[in-house]
N, C-alpha and C. Protein backbone atom coordinates (compact mmCIF):
# COMPACT_ATOMS: atom_id res chain seq x y z
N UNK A 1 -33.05 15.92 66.22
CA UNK A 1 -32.56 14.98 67.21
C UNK A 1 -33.71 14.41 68.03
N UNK A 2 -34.82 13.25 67.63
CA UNK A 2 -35.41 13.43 68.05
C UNK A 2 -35.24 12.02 68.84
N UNK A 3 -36.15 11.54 69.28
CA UNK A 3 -35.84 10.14 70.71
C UNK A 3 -35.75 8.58 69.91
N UNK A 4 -34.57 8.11 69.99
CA UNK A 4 -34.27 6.82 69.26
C UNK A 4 -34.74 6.00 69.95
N UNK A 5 -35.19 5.79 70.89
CA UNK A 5 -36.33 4.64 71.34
C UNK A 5 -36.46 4.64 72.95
N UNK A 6 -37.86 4.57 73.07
CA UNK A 6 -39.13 4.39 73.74
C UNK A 6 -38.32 3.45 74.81
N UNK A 7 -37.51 3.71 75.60
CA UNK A 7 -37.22 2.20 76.30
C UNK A 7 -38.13 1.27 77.39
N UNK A 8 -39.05 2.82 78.05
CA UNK A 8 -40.40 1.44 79.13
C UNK A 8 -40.76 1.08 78.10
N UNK A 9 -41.02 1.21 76.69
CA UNK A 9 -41.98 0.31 75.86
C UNK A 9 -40.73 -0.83 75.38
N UNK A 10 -39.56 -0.92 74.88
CA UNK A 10 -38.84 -1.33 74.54
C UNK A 10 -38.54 -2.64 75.45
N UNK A 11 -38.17 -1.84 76.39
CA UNK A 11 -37.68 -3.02 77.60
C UNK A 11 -38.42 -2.80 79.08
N UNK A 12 -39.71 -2.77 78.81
CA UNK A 12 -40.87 -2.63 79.85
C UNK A 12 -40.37 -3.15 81.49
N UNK A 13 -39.93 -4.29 80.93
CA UNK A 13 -40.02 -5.09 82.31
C UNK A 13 -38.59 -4.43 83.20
N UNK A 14 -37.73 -4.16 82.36
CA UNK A 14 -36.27 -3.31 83.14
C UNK A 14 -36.99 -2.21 83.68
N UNK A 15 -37.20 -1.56 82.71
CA UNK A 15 -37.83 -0.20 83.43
C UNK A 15 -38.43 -0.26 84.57
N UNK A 16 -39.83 -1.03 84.37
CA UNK A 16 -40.39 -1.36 85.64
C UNK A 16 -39.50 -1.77 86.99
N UNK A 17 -38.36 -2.27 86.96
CA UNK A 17 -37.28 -2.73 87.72
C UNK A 17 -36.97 -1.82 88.66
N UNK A 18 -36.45 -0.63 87.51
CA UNK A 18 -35.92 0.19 87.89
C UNK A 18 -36.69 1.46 89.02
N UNK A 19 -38.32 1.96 87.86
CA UNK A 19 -38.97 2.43 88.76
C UNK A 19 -39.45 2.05 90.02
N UNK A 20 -39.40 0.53 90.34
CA UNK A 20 -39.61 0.06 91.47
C UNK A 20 -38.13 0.17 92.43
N UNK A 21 -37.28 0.31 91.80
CA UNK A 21 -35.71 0.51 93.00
C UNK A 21 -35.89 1.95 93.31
N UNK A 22 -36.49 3.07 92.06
CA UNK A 22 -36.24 4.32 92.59
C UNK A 22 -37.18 4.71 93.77
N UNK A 23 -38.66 3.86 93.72
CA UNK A 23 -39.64 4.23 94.87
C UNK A 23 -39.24 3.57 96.27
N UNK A 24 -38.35 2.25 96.01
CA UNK A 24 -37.59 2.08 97.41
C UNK A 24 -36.66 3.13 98.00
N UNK A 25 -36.00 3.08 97.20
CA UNK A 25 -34.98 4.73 97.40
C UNK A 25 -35.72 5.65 98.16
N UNK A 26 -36.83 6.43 97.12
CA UNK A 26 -37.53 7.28 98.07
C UNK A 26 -38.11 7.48 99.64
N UNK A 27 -38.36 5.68 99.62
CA UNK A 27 -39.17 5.49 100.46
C UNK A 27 -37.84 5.31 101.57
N UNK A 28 -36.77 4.76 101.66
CA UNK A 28 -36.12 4.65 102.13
C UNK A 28 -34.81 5.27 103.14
N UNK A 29 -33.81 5.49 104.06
CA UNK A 29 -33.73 5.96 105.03
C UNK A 29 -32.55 7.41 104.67
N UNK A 30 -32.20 7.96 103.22
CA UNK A 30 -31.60 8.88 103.25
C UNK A 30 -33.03 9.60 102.73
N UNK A 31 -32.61 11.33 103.02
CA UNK A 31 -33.61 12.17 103.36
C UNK A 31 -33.27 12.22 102.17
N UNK A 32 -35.03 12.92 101.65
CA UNK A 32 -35.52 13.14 100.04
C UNK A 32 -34.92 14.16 99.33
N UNK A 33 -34.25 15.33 99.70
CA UNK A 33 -33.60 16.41 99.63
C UNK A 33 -32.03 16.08 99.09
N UNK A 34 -31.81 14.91 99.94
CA UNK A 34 -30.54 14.48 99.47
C UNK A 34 -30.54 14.03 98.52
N UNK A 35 -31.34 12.99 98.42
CA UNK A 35 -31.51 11.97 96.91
C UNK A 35 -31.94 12.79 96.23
N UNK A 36 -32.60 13.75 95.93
CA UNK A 36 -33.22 14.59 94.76
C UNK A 36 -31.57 15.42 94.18
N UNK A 37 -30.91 15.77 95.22
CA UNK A 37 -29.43 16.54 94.83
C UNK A 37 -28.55 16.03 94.00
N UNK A 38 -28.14 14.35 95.11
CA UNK A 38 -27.52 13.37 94.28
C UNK A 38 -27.96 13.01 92.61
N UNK A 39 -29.28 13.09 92.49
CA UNK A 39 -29.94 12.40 91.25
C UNK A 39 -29.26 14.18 90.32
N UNK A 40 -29.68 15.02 90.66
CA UNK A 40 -29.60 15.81 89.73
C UNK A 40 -27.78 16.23 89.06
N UNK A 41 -27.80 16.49 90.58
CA UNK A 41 -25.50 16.26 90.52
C UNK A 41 -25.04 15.59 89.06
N UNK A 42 -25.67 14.10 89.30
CA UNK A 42 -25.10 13.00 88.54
C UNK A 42 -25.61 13.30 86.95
N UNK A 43 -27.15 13.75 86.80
CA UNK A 43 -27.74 14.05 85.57
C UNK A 43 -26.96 15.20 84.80
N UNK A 44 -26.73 16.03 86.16
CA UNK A 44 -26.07 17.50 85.02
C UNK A 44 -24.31 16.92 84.60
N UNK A 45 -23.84 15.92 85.14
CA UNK A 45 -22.84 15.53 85.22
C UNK A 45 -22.42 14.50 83.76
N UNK A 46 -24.00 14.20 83.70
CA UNK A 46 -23.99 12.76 82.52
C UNK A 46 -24.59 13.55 81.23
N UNK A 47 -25.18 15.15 82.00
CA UNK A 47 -25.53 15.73 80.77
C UNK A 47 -26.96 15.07 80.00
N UNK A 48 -27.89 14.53 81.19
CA UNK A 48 -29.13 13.94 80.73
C UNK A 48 -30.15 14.96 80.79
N UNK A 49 -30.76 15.73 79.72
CA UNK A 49 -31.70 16.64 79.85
C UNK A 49 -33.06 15.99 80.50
N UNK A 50 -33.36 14.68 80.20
CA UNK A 50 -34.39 14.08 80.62
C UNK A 50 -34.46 14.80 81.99
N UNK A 51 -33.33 13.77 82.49
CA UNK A 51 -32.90 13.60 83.87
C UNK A 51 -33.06 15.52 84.88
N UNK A 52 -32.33 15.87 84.14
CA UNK A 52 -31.97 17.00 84.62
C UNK A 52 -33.15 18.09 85.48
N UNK A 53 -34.05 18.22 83.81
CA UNK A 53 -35.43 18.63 84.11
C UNK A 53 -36.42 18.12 84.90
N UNK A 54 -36.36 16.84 84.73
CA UNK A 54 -36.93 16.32 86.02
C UNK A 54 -36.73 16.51 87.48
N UNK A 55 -35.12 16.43 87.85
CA UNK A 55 -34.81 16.89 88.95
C UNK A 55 -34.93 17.96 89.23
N UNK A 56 -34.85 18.76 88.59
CA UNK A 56 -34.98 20.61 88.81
C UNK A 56 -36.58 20.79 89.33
N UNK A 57 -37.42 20.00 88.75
CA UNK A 57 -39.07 20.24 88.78
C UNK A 57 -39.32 19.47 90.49
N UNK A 58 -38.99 18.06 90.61
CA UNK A 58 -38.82 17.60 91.99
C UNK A 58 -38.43 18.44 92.95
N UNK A 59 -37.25 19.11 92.78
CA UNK A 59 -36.57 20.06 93.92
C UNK A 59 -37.38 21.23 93.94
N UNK A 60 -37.59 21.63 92.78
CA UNK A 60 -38.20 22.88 93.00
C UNK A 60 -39.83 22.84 93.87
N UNK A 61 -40.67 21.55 93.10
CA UNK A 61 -41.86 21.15 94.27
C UNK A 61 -41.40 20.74 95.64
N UNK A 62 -40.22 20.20 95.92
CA UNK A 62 -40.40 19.87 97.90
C UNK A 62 -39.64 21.62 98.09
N UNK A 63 -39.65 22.49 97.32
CA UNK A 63 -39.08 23.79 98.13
C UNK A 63 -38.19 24.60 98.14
N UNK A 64 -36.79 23.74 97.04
CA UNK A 64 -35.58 23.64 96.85
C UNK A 64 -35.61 25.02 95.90
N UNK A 65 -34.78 26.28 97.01
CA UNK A 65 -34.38 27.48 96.52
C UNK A 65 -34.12 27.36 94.59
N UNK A 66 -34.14 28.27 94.42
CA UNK A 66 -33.69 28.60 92.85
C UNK A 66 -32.25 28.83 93.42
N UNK A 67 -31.21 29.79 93.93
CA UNK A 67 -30.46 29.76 94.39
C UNK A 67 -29.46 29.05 93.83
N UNK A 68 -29.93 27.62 95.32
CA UNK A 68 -29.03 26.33 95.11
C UNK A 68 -29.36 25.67 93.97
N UNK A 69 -30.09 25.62 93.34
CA UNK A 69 -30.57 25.08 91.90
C UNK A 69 -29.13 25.66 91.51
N UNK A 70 -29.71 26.99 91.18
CA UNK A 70 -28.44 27.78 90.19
C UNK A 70 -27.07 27.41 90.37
N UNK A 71 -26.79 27.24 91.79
CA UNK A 71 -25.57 26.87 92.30
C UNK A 71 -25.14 25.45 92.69
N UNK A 72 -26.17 24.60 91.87
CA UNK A 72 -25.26 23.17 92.83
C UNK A 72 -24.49 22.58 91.13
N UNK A 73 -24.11 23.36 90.57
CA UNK A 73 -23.06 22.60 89.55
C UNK A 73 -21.81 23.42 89.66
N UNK A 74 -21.63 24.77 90.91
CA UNK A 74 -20.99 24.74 91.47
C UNK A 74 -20.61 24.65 92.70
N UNK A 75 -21.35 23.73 93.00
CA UNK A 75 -21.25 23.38 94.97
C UNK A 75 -20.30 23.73 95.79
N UNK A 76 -18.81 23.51 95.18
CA UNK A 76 -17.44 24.09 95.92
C UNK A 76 -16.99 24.95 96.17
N UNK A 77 -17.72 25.91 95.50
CA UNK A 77 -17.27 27.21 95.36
C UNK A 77 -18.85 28.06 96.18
N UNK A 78 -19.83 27.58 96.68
CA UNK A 78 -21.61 27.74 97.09
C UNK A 78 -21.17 27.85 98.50
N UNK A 79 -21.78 29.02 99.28
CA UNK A 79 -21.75 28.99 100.82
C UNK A 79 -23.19 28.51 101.04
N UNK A 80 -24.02 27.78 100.16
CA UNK A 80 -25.21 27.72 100.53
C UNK A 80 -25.48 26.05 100.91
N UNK A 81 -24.51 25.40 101.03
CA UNK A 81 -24.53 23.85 101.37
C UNK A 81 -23.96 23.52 102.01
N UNK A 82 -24.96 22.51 103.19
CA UNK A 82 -23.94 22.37 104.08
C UNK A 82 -22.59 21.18 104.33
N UNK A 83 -22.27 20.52 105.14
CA UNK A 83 -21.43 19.52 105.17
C UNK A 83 -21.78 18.44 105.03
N UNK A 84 -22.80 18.01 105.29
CA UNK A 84 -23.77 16.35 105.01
C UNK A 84 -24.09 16.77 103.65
N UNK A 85 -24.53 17.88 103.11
CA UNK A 85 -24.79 17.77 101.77
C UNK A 85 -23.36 18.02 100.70
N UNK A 86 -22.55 18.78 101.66
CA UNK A 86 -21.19 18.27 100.60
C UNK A 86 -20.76 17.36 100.48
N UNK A 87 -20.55 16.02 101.59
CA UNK A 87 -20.32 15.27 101.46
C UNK A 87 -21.10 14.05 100.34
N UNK A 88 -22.39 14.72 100.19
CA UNK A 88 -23.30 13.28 99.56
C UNK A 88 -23.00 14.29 98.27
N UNK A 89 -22.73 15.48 98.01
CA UNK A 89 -22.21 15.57 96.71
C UNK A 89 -20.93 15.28 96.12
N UNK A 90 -19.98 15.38 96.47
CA UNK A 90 -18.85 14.83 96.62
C UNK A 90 -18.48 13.55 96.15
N UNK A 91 -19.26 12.65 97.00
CA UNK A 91 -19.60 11.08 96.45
C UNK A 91 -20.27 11.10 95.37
N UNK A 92 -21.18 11.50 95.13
CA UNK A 92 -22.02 11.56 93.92
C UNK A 92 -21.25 11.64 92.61
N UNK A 93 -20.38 12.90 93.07
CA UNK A 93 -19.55 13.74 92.07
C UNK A 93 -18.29 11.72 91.35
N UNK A 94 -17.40 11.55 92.89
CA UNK A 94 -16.93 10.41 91.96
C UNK A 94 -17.19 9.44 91.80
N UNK A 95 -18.61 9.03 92.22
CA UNK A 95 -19.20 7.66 91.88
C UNK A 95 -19.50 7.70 90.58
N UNK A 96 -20.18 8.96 89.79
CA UNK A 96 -20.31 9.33 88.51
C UNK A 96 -19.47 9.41 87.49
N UNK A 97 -18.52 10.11 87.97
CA UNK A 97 -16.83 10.04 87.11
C UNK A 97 -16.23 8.72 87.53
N UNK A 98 -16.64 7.62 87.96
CA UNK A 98 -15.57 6.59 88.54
C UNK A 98 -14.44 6.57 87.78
N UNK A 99 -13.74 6.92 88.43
CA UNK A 99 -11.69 6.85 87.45
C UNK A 99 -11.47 5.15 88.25
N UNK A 100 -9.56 5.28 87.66
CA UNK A 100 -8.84 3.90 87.75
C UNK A 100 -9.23 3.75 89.15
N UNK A 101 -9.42 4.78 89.94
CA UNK A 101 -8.81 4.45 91.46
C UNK A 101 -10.50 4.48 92.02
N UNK A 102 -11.48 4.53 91.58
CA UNK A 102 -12.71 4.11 92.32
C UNK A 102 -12.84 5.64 92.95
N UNK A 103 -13.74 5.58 94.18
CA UNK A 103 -13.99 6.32 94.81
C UNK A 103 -12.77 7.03 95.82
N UNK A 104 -12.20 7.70 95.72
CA UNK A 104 -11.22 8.06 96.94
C UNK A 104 -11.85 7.75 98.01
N UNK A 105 -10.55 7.13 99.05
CA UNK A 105 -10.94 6.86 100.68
C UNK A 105 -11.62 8.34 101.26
N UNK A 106 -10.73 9.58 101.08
CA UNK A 106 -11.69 10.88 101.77
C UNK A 106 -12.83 11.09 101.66
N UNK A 107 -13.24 10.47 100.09
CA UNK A 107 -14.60 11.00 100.07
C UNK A 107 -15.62 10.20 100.88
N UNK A 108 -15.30 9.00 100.55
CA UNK A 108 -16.04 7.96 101.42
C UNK A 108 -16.09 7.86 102.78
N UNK A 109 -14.47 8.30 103.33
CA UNK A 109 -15.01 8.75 104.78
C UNK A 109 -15.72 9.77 105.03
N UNK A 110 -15.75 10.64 104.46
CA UNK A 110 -16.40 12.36 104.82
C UNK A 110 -18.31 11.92 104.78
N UNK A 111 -18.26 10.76 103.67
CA UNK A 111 -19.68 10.46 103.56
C UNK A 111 -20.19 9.61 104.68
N UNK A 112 -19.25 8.75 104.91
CA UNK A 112 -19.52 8.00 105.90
C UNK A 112 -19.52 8.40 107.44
N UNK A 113 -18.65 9.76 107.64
CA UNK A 113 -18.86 11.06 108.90
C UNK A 113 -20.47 11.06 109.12
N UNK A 114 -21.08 11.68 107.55
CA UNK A 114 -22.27 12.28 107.99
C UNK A 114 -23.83 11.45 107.30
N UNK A 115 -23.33 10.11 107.18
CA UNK A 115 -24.37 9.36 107.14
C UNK A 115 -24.31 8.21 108.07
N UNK A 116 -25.46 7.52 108.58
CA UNK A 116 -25.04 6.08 109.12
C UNK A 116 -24.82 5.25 107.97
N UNK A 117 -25.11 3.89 108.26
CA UNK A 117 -24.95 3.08 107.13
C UNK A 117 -25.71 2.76 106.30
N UNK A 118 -26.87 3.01 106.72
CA UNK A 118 -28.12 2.66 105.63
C UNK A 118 -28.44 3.42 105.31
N UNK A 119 -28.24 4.80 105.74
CA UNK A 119 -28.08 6.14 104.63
C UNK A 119 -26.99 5.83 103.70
N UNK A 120 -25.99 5.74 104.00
CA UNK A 120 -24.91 5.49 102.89
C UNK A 120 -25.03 4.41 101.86
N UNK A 121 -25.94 3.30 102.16
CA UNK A 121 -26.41 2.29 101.32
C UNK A 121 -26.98 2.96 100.43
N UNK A 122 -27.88 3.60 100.86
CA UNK A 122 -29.44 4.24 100.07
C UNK A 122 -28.32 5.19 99.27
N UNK A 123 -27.37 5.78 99.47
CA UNK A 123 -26.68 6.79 98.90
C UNK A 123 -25.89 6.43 97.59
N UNK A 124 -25.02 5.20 97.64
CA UNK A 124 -24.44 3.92 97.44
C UNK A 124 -25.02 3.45 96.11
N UNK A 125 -26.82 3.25 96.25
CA UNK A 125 -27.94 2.34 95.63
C UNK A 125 -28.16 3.63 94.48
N UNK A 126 -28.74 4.98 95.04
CA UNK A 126 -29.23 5.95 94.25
C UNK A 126 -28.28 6.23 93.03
N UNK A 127 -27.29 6.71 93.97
CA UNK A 127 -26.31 7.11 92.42
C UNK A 127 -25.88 6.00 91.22
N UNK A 128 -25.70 5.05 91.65
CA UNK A 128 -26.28 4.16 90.85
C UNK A 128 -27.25 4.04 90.02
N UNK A 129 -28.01 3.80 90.87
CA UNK A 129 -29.06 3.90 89.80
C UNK A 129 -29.73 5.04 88.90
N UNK A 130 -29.08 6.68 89.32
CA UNK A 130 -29.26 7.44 88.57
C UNK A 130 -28.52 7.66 87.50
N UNK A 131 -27.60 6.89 87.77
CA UNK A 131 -26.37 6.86 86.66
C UNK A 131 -26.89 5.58 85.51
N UNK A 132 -27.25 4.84 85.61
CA UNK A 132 -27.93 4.16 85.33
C UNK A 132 -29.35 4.34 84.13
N UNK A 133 -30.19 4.73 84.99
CA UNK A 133 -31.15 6.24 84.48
C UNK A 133 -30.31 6.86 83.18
N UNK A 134 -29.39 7.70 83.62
CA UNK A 134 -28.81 8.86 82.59
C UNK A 134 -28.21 8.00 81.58
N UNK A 135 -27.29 6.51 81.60
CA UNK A 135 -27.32 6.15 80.57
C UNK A 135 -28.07 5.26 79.78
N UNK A 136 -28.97 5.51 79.88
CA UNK A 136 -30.39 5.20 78.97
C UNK A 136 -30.88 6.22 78.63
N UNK A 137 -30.99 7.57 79.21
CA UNK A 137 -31.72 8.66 78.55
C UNK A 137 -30.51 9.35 77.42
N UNK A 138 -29.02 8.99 77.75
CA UNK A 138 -28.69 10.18 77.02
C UNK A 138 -28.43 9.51 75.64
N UNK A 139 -28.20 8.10 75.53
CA UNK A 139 -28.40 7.24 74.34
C UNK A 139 -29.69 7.49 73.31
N UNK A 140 -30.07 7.28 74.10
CA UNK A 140 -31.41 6.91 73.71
C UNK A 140 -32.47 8.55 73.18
N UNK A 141 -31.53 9.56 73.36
CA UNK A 141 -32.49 11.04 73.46
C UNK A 141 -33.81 11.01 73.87
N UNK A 142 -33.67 10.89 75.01
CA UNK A 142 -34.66 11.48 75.78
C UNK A 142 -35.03 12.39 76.08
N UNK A 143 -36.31 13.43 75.54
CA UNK A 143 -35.68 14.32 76.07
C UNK A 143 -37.40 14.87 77.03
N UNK A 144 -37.21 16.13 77.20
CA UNK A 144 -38.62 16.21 78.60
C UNK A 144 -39.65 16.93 77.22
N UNK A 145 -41.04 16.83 78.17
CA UNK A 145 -41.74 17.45 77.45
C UNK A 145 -41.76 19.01 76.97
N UNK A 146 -41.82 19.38 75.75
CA UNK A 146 -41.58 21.06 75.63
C UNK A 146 -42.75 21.47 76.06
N UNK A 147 -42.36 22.48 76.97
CA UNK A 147 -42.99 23.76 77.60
C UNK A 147 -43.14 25.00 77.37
N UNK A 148 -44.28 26.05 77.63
CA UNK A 148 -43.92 27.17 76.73
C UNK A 148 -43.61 28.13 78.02
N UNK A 149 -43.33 27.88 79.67
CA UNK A 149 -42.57 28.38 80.60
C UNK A 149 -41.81 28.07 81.60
């Protein structure tokens, strides 16, 4: 199963697009901790190994317990997260699954409780675009570099 195509080489200039929306993101007004959660939520969700491993390696460099690693694909059931971060998982969770009915109003208020608005933009923008991300990597087999630890 090995990688059906190269897409920065393929479609350079998207990519580039894209890596330039994700460094706004970063740079931008929801905290890095969050967006690193959201991105991974959505990857283990879309089932993007690319994705996945990447996020695990990010979180784990800004600090991010093994723990909550272990535990954020079960977040609901985790005493280790708090309410701003349930909430931006939550959203994450049905912006990713979008069903007939969109996002439920609860979730969006609960997100909108514990973000202002241009956190919730940036929140809004990310999952998107990590969803986005994941369907290009999981098409496409992407997968991370093998490691021997």
């Amino acid at each position: 199963m090995g990688r059906r195509l190269d897409f920065g080489h393929a479609a350079g200039d998207v990519y580039r697009a894209f890596i330039q929306a994700d460094r706004a993101l970063l740079d931008g007004p929801l905290d890095n901790r969050l967006y690193h959660l959201a991105k991974l939520r959505a990857s283990q969700i879309n089932q993007c190994v690319f994705c996945v491993d990447m996020h695990v390696r990010e979180l784990k460099e800004a600090g991010e317990s093994d723990d909550r690693l272990f535990q954020l694909v079960v977040w609901r059931e985790s005493e280790l997260f708090d309410a701003r971060e349930r909430a931006v998982l939550a959203y994450t969770e049905a912006a990713t699954r979008l069903g007939d009915d969109g996002v439920p109003d609860d979730v969006w208020d609960e997100a909108a409780r514990h973000l202002d608005e241009k956190e919730l933009g940036a929140l809004v923008g990310a999952v998107a675009l990590i969803n986005a991300f994941n369907r290009i990597g999981v098409p496409t087999r992407n997968r991370p570099p093998a490691r021997t630890s």
